[in-house]
C-alpha atoms as a PDB file:
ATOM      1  CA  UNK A   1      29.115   0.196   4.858  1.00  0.00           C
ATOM      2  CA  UNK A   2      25.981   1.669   6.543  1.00  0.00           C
ATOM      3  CA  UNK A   3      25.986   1.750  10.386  1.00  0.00           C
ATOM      4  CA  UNK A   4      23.176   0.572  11.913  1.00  0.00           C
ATOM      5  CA  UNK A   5      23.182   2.313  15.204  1.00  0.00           C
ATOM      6  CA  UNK A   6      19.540   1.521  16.213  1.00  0.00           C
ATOM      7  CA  UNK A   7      18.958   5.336  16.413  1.00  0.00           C
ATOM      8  CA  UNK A   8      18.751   6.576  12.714  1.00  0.00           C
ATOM      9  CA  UNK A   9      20.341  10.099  12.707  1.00  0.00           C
ATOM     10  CA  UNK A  10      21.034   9.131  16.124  1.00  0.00           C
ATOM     11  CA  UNK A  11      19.064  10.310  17.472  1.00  0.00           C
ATOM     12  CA  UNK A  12      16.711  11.848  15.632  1.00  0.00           C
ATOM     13  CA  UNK A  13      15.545   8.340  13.897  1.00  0.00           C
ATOM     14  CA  UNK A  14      16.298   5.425  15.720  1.00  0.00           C
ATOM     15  CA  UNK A  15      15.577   2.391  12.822  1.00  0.00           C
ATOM     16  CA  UNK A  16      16.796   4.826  10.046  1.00  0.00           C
ATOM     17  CA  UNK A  17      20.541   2.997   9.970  1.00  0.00           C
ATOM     18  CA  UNK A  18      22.333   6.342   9.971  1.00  0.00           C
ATOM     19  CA  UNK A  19      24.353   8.216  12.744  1.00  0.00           C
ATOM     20  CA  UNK A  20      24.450  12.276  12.166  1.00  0.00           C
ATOM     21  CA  UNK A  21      25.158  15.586  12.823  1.00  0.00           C
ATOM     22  CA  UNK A  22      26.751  18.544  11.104  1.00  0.00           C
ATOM     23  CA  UNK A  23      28.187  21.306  12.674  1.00  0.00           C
ATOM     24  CA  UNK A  24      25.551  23.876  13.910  1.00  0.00           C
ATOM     25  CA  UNK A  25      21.392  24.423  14.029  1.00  0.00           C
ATOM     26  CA  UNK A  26      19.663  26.501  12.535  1.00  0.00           C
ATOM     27  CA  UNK A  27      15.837  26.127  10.582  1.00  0.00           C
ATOM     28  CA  UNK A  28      13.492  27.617   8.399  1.00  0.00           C
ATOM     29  CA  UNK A  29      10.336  25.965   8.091  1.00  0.00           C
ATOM     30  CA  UNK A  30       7.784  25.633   4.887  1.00  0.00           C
ATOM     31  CA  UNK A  31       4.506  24.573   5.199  1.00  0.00           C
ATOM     32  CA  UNK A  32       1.597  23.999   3.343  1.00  0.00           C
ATOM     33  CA  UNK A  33      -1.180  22.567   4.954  1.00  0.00           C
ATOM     34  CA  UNK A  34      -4.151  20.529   4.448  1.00  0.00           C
ATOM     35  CA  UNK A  35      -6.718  19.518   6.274  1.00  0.00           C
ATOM     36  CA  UNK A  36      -6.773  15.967   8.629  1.00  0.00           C
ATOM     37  CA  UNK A  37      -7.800  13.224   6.999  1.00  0.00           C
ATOM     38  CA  UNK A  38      -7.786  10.195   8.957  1.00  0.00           C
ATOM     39  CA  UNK A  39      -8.172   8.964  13.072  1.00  0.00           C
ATOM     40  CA  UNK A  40      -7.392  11.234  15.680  1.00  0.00           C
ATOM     41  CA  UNK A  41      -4.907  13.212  13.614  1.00  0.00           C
ATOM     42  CA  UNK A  42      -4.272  16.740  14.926  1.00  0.00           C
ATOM     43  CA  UNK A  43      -2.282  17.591  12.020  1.00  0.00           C
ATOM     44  CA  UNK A  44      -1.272  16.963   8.511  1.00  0.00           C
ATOM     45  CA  UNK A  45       1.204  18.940   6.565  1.00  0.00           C
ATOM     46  CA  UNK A  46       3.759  18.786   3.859  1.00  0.00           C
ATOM     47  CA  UNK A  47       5.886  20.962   6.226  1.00  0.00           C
ATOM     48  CA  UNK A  48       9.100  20.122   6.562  1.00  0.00           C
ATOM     49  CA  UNK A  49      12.093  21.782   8.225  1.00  0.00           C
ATOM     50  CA  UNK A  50      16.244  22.092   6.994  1.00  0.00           C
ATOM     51  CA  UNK A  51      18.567  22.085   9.733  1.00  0.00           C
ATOM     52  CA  UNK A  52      21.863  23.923   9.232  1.00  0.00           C
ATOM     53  CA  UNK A  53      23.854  23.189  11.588  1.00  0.00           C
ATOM     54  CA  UNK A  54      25.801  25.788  14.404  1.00  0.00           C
ATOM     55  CA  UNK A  55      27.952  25.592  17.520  1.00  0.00           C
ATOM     56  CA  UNK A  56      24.766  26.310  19.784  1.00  0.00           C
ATOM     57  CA  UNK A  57      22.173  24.000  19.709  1.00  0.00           C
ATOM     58  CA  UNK A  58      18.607  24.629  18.216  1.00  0.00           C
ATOM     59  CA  UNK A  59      16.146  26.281  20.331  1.00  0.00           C
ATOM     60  CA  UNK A  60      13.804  23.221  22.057  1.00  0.00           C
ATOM     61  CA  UNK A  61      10.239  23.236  22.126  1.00  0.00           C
ATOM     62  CA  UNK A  62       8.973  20.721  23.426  1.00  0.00           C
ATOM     63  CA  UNK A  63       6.030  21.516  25.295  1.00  0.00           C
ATOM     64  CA  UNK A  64       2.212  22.552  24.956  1.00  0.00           C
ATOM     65  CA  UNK A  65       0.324  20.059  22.114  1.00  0.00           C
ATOM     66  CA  UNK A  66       1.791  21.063  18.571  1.00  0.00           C
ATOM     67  CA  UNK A  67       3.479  17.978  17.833  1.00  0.00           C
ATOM     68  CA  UNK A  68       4.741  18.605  14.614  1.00  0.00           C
ATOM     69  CA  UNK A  69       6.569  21.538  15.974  1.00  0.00           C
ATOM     70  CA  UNK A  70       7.690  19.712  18.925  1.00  0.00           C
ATOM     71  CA  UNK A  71       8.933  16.244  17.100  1.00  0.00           C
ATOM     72  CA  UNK A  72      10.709  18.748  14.782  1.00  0.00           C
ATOM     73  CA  UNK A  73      12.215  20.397  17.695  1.00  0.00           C
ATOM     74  CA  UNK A  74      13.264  17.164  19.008  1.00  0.00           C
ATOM     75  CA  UNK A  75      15.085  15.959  16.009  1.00  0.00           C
ATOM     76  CA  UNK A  76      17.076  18.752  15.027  1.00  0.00           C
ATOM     77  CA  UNK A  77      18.167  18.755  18.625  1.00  0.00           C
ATOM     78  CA  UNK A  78      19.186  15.272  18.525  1.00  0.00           C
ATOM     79  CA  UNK A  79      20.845  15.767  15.117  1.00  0.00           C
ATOM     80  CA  UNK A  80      22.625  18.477  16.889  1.00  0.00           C
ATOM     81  CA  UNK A  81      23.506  16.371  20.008  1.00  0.00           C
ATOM     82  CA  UNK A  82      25.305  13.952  17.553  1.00  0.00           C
ATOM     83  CA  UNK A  83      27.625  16.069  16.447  1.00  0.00           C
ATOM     84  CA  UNK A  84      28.531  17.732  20.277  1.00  0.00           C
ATOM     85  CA  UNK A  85      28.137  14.072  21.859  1.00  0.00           C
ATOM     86  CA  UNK A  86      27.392  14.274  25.298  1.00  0.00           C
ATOM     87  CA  UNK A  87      25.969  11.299  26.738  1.00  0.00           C
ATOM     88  CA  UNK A  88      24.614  13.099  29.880  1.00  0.00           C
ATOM     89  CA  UNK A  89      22.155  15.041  27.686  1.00  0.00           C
ATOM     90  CA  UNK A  90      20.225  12.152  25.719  1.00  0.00           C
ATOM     91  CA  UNK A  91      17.852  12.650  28.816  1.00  0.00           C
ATOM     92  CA  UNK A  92      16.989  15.909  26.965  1.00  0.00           C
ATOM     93  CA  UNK A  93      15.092  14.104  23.418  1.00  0.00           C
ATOM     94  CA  UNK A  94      14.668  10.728  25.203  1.00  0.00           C
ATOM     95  CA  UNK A  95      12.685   9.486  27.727  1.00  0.00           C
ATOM     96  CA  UNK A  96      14.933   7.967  30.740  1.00  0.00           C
ATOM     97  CA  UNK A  97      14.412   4.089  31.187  1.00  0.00           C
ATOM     98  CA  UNK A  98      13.555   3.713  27.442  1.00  0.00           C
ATOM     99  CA  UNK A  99      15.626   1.577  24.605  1.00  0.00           C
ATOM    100  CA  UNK A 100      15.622   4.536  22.763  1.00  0.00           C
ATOM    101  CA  UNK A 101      16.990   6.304  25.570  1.00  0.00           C
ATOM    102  CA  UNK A 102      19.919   3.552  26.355  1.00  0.00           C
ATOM    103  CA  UNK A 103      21.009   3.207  22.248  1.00  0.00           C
ATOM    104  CA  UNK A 104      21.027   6.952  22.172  1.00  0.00           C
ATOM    105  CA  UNK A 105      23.247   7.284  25.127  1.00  0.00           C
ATOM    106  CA  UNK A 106      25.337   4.512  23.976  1.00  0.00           C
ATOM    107  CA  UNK A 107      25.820   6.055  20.246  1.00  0.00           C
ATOM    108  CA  UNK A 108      26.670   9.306  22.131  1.00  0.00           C
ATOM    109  CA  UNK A 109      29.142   8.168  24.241  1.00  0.00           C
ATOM    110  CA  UNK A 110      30.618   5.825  21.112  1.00  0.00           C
ATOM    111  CA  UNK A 111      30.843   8.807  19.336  1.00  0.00           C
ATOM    112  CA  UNK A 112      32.539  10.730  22.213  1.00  0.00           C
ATOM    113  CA  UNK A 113      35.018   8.291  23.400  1.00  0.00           C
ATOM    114  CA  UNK A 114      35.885   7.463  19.824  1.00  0.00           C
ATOM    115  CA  UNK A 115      36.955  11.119  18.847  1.00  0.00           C
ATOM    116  CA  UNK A 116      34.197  10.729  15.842  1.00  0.00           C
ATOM    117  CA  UNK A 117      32.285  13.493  13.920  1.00  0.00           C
ATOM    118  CA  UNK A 118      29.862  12.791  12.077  1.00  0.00           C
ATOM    119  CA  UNK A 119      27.364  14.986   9.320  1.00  0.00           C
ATOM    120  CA  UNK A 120      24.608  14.550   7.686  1.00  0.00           C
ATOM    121  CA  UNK A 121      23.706  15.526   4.221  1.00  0.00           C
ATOM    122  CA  UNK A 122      20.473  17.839   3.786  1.00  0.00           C
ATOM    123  CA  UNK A 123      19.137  17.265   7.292  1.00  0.00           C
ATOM    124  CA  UNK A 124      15.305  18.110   6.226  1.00  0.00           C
ATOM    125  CA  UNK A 125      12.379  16.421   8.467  1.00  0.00           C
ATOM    126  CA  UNK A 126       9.828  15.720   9.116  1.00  0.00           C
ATOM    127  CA  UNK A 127       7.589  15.505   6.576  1.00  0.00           C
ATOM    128  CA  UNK A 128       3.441  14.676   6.927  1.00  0.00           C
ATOM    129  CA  UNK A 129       3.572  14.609  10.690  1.00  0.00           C
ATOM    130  CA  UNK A 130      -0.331  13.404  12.599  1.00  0.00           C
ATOM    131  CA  UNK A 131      -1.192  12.085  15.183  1.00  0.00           C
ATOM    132  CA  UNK A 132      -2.101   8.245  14.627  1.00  0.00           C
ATOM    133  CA  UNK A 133      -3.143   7.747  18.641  1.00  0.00           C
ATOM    134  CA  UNK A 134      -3.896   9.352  22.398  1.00  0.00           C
ATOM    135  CA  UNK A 135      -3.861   6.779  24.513  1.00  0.00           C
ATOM    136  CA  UNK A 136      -3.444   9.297  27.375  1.00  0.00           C
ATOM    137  CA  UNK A 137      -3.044  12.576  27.943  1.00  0.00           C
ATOM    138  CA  UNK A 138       0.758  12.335  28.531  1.00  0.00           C
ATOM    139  CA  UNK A 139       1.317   9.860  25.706  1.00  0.00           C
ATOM    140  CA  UNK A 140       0.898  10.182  22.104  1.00  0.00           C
ATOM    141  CA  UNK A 141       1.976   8.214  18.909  1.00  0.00           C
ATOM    142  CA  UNK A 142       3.205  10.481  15.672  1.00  0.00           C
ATOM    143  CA  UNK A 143       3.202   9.388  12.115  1.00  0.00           C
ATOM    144  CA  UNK A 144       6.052  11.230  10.203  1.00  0.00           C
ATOM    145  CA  UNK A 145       7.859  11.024   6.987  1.00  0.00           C
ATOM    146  CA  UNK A 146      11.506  11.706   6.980  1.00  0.00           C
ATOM    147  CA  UNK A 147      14.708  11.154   4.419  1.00  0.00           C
ATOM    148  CA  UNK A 148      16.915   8.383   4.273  1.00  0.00           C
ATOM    149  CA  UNK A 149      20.072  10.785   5.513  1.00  0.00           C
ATOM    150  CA  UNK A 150      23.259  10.102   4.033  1.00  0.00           C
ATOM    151  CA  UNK A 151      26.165  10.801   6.787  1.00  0.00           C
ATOM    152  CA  UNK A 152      29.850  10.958   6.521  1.00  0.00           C
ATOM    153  CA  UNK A 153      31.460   9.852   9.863  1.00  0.00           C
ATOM    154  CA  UNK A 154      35.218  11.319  10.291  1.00  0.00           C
ATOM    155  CA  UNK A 155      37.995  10.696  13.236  1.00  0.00           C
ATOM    156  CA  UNK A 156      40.311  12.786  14.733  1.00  0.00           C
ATOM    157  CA  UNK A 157      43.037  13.008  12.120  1.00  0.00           C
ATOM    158  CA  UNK A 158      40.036  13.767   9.205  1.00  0.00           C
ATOM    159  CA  UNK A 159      40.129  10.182   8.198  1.00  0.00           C
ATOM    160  CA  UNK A 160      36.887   8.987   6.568  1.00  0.00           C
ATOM    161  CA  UNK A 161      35.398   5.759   8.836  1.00  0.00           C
ATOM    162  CA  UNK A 162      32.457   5.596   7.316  1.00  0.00           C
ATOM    163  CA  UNK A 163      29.514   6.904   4.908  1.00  0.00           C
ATOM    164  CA  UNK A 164      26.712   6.412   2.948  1.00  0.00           C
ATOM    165  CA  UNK A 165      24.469   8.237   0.571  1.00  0.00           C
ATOM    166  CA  UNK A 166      21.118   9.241   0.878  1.00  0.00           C
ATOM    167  CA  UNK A 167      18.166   7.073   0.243  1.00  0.00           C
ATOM    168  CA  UNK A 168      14.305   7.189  -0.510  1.00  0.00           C
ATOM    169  CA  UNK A 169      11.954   8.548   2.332  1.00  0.00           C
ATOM    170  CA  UNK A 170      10.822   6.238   5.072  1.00  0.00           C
ATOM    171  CA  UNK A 171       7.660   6.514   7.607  1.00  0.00           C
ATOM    172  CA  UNK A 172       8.141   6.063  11.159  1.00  0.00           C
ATOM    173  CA  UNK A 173       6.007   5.671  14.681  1.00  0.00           C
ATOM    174  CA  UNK A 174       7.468   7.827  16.851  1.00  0.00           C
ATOM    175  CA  UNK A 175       5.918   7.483  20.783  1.00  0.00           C
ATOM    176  CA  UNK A 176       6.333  10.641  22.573  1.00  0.00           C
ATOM    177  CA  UNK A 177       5.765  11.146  26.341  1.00  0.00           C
ATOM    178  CA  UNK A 178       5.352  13.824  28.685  1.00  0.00           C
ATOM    179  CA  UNK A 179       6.598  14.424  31.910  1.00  0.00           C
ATOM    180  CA  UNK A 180       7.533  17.490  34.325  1.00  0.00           C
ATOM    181  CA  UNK A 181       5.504  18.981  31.274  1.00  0.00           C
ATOM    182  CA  UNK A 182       8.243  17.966  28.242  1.00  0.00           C
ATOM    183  CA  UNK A 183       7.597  15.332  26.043  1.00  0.00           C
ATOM    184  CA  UNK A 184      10.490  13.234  25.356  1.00  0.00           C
ATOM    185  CA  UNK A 185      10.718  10.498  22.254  1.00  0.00           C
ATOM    186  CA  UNK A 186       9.774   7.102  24.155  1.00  0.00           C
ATOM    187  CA  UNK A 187       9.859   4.625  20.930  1.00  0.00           C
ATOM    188  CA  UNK A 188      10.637   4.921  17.092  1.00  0.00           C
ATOM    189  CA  UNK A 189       9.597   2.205  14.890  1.00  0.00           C
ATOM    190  CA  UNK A 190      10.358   1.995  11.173  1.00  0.00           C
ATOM    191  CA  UNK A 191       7.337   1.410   9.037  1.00  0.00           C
ATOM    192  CA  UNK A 192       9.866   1.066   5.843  1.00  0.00           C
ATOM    193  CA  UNK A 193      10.334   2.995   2.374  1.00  0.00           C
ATOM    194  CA  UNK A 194       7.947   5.650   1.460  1.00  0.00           C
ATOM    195  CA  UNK A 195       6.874   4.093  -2.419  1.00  0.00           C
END
């Protein structure tokens, strides 16, 4: 049965009904882009990045205005974080005071307390990443495409707790914020099934 943990691949996609992980970060990144087609989008790509997951956690960029690279950056940390739950260090992908914030630190700790592991299958995201809006210079709302991830969540003794396979692509909102000159995930919303 699918967990719905309000934070798809924790972290990285709250909405997405998957927890994740894997074991260690790594990424290599293809792009091909094309030119901006719509509203204030900054960019438009069919990049997309494959995280392979290490002990250390993927380098973070999230600062200066190239949001694909930064939203990427900010969910292959989080599907790091997942994996080495730490509560204390949600504060690093989410912004403070958010709901995003409080499900990811919950998940974390769940994860944590519970002794669980769980990995993702072929963490690859995000995929046709623009800006949709600006409503400030410290706020800005992302359009992105990711995977369905399927996950296999494991306890201490090895034992199998949960899982599902991976489904069809799905388009998300993310709100990102800045402040002391990082921007931080704010909101995800789940626009639904890429057809």
């Amino acid at each position: 049965m699918k967990r719905h943990l309000g934070c798809a691949l924790v972290l990285a996609l709250a909405c997405a009904a998957c927890g994740g992980g894997g074991e260690n970060a790594e990424s290599t990144t293809t792009s091909d882009q094309t030119p901006s087609t719509s509203g204030t989008s900054s960019s438009s790509s069919t990049s997309s990045t494959l995280f392979i997951f290490n002990e250390d956690p993927p380098p973070l960029e999230n600062t200066g205005e190239d949001f694909e690279q930064i939203l990427t950056s900010l969910i292959g940390y989080s599907a790091w974080l997942v994996s080495h739950p730490d509560p204390d260090q949600a504060d690093i992908v989410y912004e403070p005071g958010t709901s995003v914030f409080e499900t990811a630190q919950d998940v974390l700790r769940t994860e944590r307390d519970d002794e669980l592991t769980t990995v993702v299958s072929a963490v690859e995201f995000p995929k046709d990443v623009r800006v949709t809006d600006r409503p400030g210079d410290d706020v800005v709302l992302l359009f992105a495409t990711t995977p369905d991830l399927g996950y296999t969540t494991t306890n201490a003794d090895g034992e199998v707790v949960d899982e599902d396979a991976p489904g069809p692509d799905r388009s998300f909102i993310f709100e990102l914020r800045r402040n002391g000159g990082q921007w931080r995930i704010a909101a995800i919303t789940e626009l639904g099934e890429v057809r």
